[in-house]
C-alpha atoms as a PDB file:
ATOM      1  CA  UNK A   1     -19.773  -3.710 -13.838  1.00  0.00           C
ATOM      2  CA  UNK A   2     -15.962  -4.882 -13.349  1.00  0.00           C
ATOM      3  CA  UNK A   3     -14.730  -8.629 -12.790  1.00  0.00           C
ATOM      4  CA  UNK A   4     -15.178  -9.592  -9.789  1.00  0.00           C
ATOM      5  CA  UNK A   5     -13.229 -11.317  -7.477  1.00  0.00           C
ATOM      6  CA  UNK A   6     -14.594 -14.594  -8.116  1.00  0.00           C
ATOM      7  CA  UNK A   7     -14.170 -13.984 -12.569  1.00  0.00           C
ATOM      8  CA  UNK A   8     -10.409 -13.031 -11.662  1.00  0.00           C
ATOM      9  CA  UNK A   9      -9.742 -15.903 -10.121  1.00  0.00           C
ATOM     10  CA  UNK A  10     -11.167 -17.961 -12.756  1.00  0.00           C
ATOM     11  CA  UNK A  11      -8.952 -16.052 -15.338  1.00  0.00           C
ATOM     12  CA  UNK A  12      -5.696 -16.677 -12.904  1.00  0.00           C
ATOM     13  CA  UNK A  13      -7.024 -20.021 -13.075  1.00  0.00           C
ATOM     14  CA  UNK A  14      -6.759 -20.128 -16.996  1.00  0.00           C
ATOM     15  CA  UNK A  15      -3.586 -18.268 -17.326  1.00  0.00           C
ATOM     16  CA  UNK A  16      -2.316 -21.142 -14.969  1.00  0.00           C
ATOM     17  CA  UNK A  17      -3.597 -23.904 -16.450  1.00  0.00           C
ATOM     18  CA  UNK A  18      -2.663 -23.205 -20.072  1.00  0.00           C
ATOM     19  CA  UNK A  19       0.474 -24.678 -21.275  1.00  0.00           C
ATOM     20  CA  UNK A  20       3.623 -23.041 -22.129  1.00  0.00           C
ATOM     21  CA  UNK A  21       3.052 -22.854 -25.741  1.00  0.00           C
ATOM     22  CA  UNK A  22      -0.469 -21.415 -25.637  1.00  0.00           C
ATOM     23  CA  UNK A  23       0.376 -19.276 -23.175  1.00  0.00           C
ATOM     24  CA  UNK A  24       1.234 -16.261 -24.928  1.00  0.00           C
ATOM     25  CA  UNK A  25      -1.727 -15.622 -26.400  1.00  0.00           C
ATOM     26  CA  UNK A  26      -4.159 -16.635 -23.446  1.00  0.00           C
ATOM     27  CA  UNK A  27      -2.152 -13.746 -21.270  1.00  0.00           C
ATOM     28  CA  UNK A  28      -2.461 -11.667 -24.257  1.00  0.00           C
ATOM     29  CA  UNK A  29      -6.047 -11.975 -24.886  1.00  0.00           C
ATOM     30  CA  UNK A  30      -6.877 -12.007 -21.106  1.00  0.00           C
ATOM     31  CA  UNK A  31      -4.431  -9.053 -20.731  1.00  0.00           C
ATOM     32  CA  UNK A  32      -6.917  -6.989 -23.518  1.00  0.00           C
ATOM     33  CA  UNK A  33      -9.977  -8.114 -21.204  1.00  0.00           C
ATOM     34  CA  UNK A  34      -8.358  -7.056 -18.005  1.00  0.00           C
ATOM     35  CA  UNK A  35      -7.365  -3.485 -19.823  1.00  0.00           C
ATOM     36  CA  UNK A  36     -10.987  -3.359 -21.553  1.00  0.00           C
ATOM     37  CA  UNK A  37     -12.796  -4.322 -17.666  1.00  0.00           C
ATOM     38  CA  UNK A  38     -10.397  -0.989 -16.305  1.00  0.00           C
ATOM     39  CA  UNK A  39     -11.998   1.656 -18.366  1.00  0.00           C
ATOM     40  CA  UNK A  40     -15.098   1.480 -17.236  1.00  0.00           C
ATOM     41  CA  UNK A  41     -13.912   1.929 -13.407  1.00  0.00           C
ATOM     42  CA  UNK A  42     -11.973   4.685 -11.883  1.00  0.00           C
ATOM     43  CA  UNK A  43      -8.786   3.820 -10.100  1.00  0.00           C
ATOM     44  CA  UNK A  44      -7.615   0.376  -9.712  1.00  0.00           C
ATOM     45  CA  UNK A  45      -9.849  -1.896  -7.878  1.00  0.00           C
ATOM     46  CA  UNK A  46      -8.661  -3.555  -4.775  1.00  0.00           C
ATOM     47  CA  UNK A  47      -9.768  -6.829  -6.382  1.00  0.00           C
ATOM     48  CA  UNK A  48      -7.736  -6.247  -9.991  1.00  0.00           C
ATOM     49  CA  UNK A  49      -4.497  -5.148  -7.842  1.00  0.00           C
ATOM     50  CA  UNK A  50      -4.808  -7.967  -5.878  1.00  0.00           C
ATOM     51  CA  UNK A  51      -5.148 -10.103  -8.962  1.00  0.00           C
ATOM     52  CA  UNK A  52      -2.108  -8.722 -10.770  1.00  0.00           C
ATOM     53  CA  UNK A  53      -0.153  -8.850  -7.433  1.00  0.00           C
ATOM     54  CA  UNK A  54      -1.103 -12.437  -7.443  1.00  0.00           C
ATOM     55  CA  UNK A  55       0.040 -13.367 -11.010  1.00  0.00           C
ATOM     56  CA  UNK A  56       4.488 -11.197 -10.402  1.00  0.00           C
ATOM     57  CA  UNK A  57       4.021 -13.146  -7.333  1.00  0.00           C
ATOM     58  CA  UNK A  58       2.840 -17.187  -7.374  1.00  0.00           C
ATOM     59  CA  UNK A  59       5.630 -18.941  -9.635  1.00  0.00           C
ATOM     60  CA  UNK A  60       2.733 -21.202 -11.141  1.00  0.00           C
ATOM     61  CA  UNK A  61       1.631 -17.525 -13.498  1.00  0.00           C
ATOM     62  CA  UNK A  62       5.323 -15.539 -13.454  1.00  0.00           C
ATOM     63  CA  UNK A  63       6.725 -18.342 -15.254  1.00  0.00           C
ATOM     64  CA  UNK A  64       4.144 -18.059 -17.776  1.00  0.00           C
ATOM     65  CA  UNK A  65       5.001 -16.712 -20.986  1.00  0.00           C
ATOM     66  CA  UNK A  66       3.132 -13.805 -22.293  1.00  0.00           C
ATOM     67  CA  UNK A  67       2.435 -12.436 -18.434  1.00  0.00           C
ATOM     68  CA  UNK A  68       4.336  -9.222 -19.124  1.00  0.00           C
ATOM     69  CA  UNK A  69       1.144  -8.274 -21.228  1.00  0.00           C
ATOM     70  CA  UNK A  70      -0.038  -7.227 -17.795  1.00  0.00           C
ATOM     71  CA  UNK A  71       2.719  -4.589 -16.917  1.00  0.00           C
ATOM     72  CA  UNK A  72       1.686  -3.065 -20.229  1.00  0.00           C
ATOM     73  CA  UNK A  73      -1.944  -2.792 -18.841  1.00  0.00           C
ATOM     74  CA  UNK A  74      -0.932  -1.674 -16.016  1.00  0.00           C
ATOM     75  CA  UNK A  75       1.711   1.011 -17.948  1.00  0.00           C
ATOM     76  CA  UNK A  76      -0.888   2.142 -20.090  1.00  0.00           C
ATOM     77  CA  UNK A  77      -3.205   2.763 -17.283  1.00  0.00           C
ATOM     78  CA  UNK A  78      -0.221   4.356 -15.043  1.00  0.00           C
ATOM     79  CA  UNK A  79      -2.803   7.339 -13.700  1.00  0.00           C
ATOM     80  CA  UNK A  80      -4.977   4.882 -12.068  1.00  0.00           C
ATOM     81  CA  UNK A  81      -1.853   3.508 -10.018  1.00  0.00           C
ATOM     82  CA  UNK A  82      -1.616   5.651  -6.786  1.00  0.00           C
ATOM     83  CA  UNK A  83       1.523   5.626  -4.466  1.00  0.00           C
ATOM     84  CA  UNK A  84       0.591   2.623  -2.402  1.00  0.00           C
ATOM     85  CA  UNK A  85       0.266   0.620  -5.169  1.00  0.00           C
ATOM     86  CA  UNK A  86       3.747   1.647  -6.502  1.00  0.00           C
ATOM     87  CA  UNK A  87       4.870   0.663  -2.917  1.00  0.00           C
ATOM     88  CA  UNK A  88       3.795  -2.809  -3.415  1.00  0.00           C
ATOM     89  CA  UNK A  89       4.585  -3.442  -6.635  1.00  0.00           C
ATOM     90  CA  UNK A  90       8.167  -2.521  -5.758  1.00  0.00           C
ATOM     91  CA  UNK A  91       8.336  -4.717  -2.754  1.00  0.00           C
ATOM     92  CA  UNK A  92       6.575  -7.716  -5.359  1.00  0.00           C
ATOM     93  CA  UNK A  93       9.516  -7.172  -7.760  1.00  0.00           C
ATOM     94  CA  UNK A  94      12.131  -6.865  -4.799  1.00  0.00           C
ATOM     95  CA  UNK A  95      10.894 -10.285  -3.322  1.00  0.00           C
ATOM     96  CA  UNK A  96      10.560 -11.843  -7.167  1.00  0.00           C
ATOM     97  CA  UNK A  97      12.569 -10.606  -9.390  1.00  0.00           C
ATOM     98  CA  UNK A  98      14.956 -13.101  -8.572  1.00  0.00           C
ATOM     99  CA  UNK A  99      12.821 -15.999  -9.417  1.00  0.00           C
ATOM    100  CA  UNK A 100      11.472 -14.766 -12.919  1.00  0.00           C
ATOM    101  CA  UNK A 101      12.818 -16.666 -15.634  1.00  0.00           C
ATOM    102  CA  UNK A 102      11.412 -15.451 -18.858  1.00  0.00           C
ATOM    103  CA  UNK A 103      13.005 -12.474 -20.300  1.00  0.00           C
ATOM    104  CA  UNK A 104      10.160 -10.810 -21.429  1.00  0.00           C
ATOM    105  CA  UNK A 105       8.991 -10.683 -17.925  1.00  0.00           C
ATOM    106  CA  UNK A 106      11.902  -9.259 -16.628  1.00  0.00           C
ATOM    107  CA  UNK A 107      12.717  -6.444 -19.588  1.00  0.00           C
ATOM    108  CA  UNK A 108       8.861  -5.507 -18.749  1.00  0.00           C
ATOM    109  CA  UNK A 109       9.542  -5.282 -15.543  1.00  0.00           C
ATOM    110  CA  UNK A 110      12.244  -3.075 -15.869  1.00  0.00           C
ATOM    111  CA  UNK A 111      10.891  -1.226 -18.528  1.00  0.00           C
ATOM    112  CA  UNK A 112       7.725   0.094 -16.069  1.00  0.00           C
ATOM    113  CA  UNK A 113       9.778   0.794 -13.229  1.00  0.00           C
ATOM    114  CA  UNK A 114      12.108   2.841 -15.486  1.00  0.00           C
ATOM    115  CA  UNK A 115       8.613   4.769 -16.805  1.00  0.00           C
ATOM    116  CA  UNK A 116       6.632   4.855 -14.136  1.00  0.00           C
ATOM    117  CA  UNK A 117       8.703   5.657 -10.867  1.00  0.00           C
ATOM    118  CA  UNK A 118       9.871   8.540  -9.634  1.00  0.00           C
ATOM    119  CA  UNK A 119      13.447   8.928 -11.074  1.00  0.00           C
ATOM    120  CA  UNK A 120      15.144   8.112  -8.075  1.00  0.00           C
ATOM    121  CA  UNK A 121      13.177   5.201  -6.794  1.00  0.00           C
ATOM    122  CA  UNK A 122      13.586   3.794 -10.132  1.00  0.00           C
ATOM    123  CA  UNK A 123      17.562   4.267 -10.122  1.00  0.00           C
ATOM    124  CA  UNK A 124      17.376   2.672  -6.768  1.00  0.00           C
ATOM    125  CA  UNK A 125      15.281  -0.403  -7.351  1.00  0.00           C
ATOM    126  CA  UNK A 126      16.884  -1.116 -11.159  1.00  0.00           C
ATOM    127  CA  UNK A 127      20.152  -0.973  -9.496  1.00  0.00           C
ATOM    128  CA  UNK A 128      18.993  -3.471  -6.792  1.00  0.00           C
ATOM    129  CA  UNK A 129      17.729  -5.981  -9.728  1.00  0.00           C
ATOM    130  CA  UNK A 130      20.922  -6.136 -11.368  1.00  0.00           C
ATOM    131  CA  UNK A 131      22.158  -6.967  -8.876  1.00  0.00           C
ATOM    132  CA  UNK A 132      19.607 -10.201  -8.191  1.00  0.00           C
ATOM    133  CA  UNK A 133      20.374 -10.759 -12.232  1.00  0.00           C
ATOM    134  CA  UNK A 134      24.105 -11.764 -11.058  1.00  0.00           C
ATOM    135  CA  UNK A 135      22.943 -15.001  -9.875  1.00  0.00           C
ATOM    136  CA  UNK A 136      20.508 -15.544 -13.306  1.00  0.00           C
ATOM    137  CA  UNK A 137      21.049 -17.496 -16.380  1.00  0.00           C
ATOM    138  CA  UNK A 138      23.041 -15.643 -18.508  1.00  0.00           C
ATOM    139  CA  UNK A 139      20.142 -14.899 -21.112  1.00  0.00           C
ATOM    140  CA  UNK A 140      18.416 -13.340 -18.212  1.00  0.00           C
ATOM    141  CA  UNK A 141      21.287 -10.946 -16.764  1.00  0.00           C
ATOM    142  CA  UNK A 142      21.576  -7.335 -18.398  1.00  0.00           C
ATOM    143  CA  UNK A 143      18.011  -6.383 -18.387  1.00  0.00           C
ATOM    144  CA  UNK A 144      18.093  -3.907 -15.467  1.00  0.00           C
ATOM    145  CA  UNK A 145      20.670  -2.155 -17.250  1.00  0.00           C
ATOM    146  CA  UNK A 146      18.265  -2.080 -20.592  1.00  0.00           C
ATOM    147  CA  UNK A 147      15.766  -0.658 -17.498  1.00  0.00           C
ATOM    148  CA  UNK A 148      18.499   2.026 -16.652  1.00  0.00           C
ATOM    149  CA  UNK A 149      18.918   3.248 -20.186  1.00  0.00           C
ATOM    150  CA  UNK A 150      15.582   3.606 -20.436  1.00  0.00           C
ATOM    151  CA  UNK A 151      15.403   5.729 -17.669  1.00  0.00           C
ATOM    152  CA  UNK A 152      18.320   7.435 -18.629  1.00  0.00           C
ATOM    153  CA  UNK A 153      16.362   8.302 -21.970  1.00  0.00           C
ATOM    154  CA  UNK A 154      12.780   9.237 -19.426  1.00  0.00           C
ATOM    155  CA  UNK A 155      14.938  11.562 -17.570  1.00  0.00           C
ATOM    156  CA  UNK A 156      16.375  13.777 -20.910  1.00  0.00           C
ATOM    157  CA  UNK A 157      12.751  13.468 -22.399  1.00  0.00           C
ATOM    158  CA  UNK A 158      11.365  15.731 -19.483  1.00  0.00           C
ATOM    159  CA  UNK A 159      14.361  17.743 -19.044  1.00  0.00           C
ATOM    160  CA  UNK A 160      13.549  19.050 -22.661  1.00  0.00           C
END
């Protein structure tokens, strides 16, 4: 039986709650639970969508060290994702990105859209986020273009 709504929210609760230096390894280990939950299910739930849309887009969990464990979940699991849910995780980056402030985060984030989009929506959207990284701290600019080389590496991998 998968989380339910209800045991998401609790573990939203915890990620949100725990303090910056714990929470690394509370994402992490909650991260491994929310991966463990999927592969019992087909697809992605409605309810664990809606709980990882809720953590790239509340600042109280995206400012969370360690949250990026949950784009690997979801990059691992990429053939449960279908094309509405790539639709909204783009417009969730384009109306956060900006706001993200741990580096992780962001090279995660740029790092699964280079993967896991189609080529060109992936040029399109990692050329967007540079462009929010202009107005970043400086330790946080450059990662879109990390994004873009890894695409740029995706895109000779299948044309060999």
């Amino acid at each position: 039986m998968p989380l339910s709504s209800e045991q998401l929210n609790d573990l939203a609760t915890v990620i949100g709650q725990s303090s910056a230096a714990r929470s690394e390894s509370v994402c992490t280990k909650i991260a491994d639970e929310f991966e463990n939950d999927l592969m019992d299910v087909e697809g992605l739930p409605r309810e664990h969508f809606e709980f990882l849309q809720r953590l790239l887009s509340e600042q109280t969990f995206h400012r969370q060290p360690g949250l990026w464990n949950f784009l690997m979940v979801l990059s691992a699991g990429r053939h449960r994702l279908e094309p509405i849910h790539f639709e909204r995780l783009e417009a969730i980056f384009r109306a956060n990105y900006a706001s993200y402030e741990d580096a992780d985060l962001c090279l995660a984030v740029c790092d699964f859209v280079a993967r896991n989009f189609s080529h060109a929506e992936a040029r399109r959207l990692l050329v967007d986020l540079r462009g929010m990284e202009d107005r970043k701290a400086s330790d946080l600019r450059g990662l879109a273009d990390e994004g873009l080389q890894i695409l740029e590496n995706e895109i000779g991998r299948t044309e060999t």
